[in-house]
Every structure is written in C-alpha cells, then in structure tokens.
PDB file of N, CA and C in Angstrom:
ATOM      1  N   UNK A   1      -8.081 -52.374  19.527  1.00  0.00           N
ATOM      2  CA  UNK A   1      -7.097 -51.729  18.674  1.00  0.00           C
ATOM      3  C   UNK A   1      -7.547 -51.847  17.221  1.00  0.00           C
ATOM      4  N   UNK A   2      -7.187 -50.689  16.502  1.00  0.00           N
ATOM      5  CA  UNK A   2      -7.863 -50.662  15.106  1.00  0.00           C
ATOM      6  C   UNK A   2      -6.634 -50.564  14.144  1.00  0.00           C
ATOM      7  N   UNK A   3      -6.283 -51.241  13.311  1.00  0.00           N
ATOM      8  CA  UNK A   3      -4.997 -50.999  12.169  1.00  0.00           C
ATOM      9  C   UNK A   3      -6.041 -51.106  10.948  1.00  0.00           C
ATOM     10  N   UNK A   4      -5.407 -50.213  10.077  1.00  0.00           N
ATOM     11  CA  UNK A   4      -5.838 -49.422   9.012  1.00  0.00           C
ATOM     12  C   UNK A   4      -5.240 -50.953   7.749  1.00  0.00           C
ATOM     13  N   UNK A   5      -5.966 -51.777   6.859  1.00  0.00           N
ATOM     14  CA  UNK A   5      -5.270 -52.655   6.030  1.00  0.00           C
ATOM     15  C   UNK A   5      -4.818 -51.968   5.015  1.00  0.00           C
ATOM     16  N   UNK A   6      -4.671 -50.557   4.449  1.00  0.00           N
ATOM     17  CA  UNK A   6      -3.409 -50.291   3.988  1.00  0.00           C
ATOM     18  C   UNK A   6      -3.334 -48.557   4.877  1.00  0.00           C
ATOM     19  N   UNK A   7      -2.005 -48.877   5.175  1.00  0.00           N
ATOM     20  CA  UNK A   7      -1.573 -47.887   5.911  1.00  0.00           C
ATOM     21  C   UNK A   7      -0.866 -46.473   5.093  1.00  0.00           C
ATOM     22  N   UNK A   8      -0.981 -46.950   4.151  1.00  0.00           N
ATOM     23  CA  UNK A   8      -0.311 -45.859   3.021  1.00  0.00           C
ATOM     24  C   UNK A   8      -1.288 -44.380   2.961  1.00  0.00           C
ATOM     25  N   UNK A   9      -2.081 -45.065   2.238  1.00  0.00           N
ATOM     26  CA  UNK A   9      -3.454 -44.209   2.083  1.00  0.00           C
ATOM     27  C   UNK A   9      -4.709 -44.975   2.511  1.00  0.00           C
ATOM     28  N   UNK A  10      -4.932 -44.631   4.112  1.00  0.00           N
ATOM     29  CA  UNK A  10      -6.003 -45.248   4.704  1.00  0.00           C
ATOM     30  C   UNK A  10      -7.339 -44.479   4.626  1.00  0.00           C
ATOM     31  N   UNK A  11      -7.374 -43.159   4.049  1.00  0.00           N
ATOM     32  CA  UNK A  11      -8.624 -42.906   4.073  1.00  0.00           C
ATOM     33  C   UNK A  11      -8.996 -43.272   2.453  1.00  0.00           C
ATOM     34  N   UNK A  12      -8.220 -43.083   1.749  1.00  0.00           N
ATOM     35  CA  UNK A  12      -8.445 -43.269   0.183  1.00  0.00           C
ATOM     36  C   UNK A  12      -8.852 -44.340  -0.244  1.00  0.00           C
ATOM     37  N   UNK A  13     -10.041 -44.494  -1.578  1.00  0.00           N
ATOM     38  CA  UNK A  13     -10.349 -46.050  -2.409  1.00  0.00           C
ATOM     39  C   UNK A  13      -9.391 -45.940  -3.022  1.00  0.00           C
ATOM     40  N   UNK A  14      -8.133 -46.585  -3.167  1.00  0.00           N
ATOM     41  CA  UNK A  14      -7.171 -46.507  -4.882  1.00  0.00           C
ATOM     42  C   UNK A  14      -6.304 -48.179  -4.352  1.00  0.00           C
ATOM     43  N   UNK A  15      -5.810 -47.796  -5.207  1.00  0.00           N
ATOM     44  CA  UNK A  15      -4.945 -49.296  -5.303  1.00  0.00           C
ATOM     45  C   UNK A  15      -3.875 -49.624  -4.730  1.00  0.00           C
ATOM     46  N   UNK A  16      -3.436 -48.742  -3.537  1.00  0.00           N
ATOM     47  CA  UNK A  16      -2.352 -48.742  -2.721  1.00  0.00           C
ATOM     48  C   UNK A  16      -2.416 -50.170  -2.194  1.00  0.00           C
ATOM     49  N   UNK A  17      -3.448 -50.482  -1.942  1.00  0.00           N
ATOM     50  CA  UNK A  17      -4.027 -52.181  -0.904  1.00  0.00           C
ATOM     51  C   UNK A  17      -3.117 -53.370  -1.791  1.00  0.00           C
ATOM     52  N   UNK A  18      -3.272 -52.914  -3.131  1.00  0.00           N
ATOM     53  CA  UNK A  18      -2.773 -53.964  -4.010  1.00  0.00           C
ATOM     54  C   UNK A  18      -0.912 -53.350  -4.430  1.00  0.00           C
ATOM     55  N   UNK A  19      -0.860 -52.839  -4.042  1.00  0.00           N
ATOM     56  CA  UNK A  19       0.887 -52.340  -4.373  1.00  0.00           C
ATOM     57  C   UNK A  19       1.521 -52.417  -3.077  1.00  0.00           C
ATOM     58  N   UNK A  20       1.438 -52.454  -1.521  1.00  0.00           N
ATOM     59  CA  UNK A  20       1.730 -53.359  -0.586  1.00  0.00           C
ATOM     60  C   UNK A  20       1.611 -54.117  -0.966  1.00  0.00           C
ATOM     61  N   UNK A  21       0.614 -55.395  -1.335  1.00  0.00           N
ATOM     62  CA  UNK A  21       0.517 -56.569  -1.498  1.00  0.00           C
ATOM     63  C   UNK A  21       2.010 -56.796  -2.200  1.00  0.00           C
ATOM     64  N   UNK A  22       2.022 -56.403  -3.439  1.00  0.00           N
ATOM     65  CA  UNK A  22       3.148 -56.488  -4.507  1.00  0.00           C
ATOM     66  C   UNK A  22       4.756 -56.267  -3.465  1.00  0.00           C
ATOM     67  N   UNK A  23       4.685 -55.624  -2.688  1.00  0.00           N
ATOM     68  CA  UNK A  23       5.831 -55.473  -1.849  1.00  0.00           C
ATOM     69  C   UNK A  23       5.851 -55.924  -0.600  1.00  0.00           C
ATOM     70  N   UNK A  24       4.632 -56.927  -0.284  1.00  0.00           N
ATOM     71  CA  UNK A  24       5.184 -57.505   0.902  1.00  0.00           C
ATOM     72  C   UNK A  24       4.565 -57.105   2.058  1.00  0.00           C
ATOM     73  N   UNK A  25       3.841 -56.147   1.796  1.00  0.00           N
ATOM     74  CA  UNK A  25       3.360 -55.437   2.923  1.00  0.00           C
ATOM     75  C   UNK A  25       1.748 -55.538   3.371  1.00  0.00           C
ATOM     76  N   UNK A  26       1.258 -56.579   3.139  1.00  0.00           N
ATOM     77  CA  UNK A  26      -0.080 -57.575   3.497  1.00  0.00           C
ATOM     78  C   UNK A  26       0.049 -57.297   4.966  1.00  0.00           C
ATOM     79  N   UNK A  27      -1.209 -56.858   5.538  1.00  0.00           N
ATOM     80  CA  UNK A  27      -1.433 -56.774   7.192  1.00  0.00           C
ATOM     81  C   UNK A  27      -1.833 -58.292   6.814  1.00  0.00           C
ATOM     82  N   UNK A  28      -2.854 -58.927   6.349  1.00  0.00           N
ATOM     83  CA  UNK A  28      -3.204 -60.277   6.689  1.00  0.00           C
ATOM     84  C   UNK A  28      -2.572 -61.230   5.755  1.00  0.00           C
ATOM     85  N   UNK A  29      -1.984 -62.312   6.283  1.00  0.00           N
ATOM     86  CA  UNK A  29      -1.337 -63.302   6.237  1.00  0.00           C
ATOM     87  C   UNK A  29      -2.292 -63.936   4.440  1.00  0.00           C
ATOM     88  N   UNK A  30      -3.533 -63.967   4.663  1.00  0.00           N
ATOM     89  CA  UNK A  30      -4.218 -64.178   3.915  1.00  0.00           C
ATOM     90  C   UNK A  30      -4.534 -63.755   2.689  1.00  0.00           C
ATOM     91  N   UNK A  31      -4.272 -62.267   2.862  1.00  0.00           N
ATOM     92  CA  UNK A  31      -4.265 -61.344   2.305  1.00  0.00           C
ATOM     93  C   UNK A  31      -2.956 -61.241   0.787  1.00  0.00           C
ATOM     94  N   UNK A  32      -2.047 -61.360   1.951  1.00  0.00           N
ATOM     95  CA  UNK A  32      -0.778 -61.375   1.527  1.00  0.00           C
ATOM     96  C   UNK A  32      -0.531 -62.566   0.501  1.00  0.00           C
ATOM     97  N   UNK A  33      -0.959 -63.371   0.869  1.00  0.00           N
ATOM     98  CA  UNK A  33      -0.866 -64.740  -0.033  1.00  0.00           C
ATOM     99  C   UNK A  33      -1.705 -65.073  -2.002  1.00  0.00           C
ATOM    100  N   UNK A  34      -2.820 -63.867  -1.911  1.00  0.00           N
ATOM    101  CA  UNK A  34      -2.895 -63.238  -2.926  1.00  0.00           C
ATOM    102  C   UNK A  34      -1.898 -62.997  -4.135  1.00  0.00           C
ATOM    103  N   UNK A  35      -0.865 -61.945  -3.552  1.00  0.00           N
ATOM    104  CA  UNK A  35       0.120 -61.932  -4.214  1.00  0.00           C
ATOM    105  C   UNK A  35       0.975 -62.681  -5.003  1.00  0.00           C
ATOM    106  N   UNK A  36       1.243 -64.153  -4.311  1.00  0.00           N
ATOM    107  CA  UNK A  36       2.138 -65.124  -4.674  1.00  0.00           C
ATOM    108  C   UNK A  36       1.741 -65.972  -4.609  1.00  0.00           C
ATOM    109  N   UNK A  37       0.084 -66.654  -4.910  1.00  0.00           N
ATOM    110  CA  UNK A  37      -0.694 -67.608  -5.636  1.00  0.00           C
ATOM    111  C   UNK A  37      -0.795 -67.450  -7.163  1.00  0.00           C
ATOM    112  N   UNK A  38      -0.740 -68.557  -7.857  1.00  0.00           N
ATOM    113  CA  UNK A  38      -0.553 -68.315  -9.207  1.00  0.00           C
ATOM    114  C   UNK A  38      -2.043 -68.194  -9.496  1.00  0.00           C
ATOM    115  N   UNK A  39      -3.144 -68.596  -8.699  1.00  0.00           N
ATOM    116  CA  UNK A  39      -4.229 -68.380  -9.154  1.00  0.00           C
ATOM    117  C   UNK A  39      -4.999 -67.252  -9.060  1.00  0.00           C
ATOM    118  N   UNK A  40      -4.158 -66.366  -7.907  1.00  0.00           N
ATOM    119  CA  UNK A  40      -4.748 -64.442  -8.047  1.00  0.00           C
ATOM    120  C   UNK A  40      -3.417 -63.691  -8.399  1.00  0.00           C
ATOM    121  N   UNK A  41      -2.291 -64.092  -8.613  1.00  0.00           N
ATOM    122  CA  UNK A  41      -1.131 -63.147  -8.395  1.00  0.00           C
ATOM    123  C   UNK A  41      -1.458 -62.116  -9.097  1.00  0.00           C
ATOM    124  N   UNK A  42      -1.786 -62.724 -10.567  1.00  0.00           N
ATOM    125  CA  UNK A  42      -2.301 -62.022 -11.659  1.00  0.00           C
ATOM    126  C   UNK A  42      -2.970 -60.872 -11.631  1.00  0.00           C
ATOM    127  N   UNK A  43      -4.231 -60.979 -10.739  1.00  0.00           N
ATOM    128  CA  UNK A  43      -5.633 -59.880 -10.556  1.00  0.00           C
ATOM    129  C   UNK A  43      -5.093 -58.805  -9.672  1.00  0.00           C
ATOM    130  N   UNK A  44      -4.097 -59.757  -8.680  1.00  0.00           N
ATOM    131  CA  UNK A  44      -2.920 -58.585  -7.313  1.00  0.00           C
ATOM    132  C   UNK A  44      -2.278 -57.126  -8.587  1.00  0.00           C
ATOM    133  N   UNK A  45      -1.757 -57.848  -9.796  1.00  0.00           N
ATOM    134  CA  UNK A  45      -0.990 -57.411 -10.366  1.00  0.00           C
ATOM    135  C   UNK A  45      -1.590 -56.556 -11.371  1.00  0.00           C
ATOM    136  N   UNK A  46      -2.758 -56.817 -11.981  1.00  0.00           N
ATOM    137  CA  UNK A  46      -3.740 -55.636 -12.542  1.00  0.00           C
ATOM    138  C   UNK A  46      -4.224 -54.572 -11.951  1.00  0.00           C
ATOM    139  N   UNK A  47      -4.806 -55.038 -10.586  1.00  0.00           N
ATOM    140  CA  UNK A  47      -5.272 -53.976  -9.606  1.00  0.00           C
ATOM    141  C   UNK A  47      -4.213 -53.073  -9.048  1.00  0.00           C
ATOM    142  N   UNK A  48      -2.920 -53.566  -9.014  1.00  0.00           N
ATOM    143  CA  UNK A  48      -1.722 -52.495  -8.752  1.00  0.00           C
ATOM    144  C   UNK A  48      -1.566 -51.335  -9.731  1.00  0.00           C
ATOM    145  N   UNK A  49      -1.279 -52.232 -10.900  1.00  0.00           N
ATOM    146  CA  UNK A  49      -0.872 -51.648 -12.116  1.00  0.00           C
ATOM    147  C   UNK A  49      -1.668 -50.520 -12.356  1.00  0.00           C
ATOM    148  N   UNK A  50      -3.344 -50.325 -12.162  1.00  0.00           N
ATOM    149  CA  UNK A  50      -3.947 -49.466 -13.228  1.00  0.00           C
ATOM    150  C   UNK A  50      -5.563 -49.178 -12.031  1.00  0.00           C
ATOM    151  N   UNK A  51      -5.229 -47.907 -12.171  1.00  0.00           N
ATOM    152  CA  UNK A  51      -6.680 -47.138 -10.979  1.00  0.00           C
ATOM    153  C   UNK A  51      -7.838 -47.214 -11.593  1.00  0.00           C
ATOM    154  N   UNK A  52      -7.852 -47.159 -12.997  1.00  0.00           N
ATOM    155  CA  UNK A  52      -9.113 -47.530 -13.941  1.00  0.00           C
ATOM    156  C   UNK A  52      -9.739 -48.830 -13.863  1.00  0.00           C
ATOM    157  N   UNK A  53      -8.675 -49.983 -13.896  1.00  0.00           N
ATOM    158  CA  UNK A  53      -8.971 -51.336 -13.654  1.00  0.00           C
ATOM    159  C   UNK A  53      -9.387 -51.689 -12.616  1.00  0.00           C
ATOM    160  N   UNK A  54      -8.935 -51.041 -11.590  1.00  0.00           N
ATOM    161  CA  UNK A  54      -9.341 -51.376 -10.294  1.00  0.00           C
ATOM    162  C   UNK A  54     -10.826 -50.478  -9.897  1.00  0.00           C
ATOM    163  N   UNK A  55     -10.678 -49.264 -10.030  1.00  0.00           N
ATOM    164  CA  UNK A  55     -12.440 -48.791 -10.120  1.00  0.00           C
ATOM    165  C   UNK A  55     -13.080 -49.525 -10.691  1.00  0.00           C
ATOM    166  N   UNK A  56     -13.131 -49.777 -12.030  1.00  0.00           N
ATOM    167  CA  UNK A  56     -14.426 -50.911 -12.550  1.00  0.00           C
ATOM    168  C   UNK A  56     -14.241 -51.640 -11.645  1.00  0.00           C
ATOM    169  N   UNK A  57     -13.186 -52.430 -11.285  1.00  0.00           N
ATOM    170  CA  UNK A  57     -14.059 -54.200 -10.716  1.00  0.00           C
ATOM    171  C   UNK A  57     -14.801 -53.632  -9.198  1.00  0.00           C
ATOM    172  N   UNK A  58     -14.012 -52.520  -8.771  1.00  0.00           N
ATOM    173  CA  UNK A  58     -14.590 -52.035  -7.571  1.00  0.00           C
ATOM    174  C   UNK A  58     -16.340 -51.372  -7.334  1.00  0.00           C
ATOM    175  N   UNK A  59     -16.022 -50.913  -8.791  1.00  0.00           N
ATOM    176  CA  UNK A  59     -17.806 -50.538  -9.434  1.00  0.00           C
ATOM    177  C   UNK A  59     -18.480 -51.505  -9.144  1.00  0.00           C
ATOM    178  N   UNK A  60     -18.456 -52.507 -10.034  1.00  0.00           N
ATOM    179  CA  UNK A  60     -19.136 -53.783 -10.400  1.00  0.00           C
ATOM    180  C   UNK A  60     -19.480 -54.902  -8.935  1.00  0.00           C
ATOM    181  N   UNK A  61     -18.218 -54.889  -7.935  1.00  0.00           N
ATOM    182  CA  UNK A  61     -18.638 -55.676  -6.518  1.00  0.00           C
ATOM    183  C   UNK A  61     -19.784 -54.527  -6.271  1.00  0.00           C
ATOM    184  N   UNK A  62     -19.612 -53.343  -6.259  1.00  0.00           N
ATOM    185  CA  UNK A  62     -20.677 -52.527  -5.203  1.00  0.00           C
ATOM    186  C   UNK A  62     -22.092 -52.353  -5.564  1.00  0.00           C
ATOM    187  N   UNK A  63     -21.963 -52.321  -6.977  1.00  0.00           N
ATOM    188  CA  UNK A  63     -23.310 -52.603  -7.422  1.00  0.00           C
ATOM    189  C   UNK A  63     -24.036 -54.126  -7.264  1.00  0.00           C
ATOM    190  N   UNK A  64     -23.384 -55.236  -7.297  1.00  0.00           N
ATOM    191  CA  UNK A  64     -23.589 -56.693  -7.106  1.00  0.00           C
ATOM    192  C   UNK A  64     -24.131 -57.290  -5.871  1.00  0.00           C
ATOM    193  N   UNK A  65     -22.808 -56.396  -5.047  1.00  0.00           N
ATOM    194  CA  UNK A  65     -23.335 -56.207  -3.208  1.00  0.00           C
ATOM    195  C   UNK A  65     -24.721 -55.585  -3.124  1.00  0.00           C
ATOM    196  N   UNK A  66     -24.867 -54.392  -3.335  1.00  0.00           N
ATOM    197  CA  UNK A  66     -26.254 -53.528  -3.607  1.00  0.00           C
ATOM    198  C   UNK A  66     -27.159 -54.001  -4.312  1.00  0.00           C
ATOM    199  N   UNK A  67     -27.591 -54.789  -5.190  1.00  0.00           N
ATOM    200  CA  UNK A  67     -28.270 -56.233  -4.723  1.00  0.00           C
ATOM    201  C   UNK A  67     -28.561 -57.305  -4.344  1.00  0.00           C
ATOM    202  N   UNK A  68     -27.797 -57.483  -3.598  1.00  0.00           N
ATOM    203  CA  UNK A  68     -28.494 -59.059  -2.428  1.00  0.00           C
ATOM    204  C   UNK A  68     -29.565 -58.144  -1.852  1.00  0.00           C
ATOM    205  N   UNK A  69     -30.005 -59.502  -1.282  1.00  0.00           N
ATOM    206  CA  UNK A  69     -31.700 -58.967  -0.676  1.00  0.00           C
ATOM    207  C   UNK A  69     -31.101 -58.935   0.987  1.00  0.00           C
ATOM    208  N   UNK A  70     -31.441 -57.811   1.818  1.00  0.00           N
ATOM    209  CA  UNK A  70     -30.618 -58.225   2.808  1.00  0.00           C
ATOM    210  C   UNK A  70     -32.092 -58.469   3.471  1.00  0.00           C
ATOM    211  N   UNK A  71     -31.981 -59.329   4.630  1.00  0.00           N
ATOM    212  CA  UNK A  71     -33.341 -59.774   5.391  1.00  0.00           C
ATOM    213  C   UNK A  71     -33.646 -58.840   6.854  1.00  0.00           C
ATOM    214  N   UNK A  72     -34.576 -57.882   6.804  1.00  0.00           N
ATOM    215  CA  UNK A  72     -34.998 -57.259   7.631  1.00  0.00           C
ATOM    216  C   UNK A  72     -36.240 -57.294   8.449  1.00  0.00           C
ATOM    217  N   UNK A  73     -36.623 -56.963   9.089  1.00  0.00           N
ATOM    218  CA  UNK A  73     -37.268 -56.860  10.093  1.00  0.00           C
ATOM    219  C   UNK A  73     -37.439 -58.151  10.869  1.00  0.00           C
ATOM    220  N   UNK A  74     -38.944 -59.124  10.410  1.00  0.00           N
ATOM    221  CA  UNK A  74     -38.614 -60.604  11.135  1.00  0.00           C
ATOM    222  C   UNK A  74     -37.893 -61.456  10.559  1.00  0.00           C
ATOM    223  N   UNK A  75     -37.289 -61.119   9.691  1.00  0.00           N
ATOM    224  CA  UNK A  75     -36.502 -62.173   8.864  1.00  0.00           C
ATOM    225  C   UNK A  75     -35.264 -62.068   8.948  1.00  0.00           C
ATOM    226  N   UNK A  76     -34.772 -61.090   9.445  1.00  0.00           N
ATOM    227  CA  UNK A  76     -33.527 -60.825   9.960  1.00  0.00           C
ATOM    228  C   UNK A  76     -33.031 -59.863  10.841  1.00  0.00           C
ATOM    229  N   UNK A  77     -31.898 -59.629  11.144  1.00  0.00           N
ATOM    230  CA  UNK A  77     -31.676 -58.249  12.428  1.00  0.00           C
ATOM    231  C   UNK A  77     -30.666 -57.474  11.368  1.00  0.00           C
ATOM    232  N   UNK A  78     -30.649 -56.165  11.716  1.00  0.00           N
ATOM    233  CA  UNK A  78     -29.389 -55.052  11.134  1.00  0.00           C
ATOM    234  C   UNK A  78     -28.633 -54.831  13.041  1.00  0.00           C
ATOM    235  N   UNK A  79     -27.488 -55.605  13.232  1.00  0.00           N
ATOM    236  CA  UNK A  79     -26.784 -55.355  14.076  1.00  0.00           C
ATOM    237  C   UNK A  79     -26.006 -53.713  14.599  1.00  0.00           C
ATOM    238  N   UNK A  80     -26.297 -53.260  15.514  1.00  0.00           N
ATOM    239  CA  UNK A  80     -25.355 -52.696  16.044  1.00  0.00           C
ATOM    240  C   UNK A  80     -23.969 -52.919  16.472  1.00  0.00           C
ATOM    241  N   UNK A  81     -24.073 -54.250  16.768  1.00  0.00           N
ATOM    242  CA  UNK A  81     -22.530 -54.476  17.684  1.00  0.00           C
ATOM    243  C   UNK A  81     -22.554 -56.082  17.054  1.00  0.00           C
ATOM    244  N   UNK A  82     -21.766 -55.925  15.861  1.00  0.00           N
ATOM    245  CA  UNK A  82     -21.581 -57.843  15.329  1.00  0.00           C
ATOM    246  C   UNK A  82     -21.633 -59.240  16.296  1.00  0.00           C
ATOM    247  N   UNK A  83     -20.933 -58.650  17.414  1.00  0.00           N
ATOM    248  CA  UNK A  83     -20.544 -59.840  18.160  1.00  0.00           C
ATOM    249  C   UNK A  83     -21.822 -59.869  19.424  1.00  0.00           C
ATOM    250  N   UNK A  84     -22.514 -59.265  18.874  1.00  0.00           N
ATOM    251  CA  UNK A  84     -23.889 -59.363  20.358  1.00  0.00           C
ATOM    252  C   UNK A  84     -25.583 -59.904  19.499  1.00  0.00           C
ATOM    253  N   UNK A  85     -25.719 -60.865  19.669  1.00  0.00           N
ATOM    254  CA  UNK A  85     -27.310 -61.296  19.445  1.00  0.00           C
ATOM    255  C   UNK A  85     -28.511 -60.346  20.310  1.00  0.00           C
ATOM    256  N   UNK A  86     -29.362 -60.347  19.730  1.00  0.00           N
ATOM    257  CA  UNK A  86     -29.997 -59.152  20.600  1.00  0.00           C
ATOM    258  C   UNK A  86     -31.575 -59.814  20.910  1.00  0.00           C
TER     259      UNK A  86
END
C-alpha cells in the first residue's frame, strides 16, 4: 500500500507538507513532531508561511544531495528493489 505524505497536493513540490504539519495533519508521527518541537517548530513555520523560502532551502538540499559521491560499480550497487541484496 502506497499513501501519498501530503495528500493535499501529492503530485506538487510546494509547501502544503509543511501547512498539514501546522494543522495536525503529519502522516508520520515523526514527522508531525516537527511542528511542536521548539527546536524545528520554527523552520515548520517558515516553510508554511512562504513558497520562496521553501524553494531555496529545497534548491540548496538538491544541489548538496547532487554532490555526494555516490559509490558505483565495485564500490557499490545502484539497487533495484531496496530491500533485496543482489
């Protein structure tokens, strides 16, 4: 079974993920707890607030991600199926 973590606008990048959060509506428990930690409530509450704010930081992970070195060929595997060693 597949659930969508925001169900609002599941095909869309925007900040819906973080305005559930703000209302309660966290699929993960974990997730959810974001919200009402004093040590992210804050970032929950920028990324709601403003689609600009939230593109940059969203910029900035993807470019950051898009350099790690990922390890290929003998040094590592690119999985098909996560949960199967091959």
């Amino acid at each position: 079974m597949m659930v969508d973590f925001d169900p609002t606008t599941p095909l869309d990048l925007d900040v819906q993920y973080y305005v559930n959060l703000m209302k309660g509506r966290g699929l993960l428990r974990s997730d959810q707890a974001m919200a009402t930690d004093a040590r992210t409530a804050a970032i929950v509450y920028r990324m709601a607030a403003s689609s600009e704010a939230w593109s940059k930081r969203f910029l900035k992970a993807m470019i950051k991600l898009g350099r790690t070195n990922v390890l290929t060929k003998d040094q590592g595997e690119i999985r098909t199926n996560c949960r199967a060693f091959l």
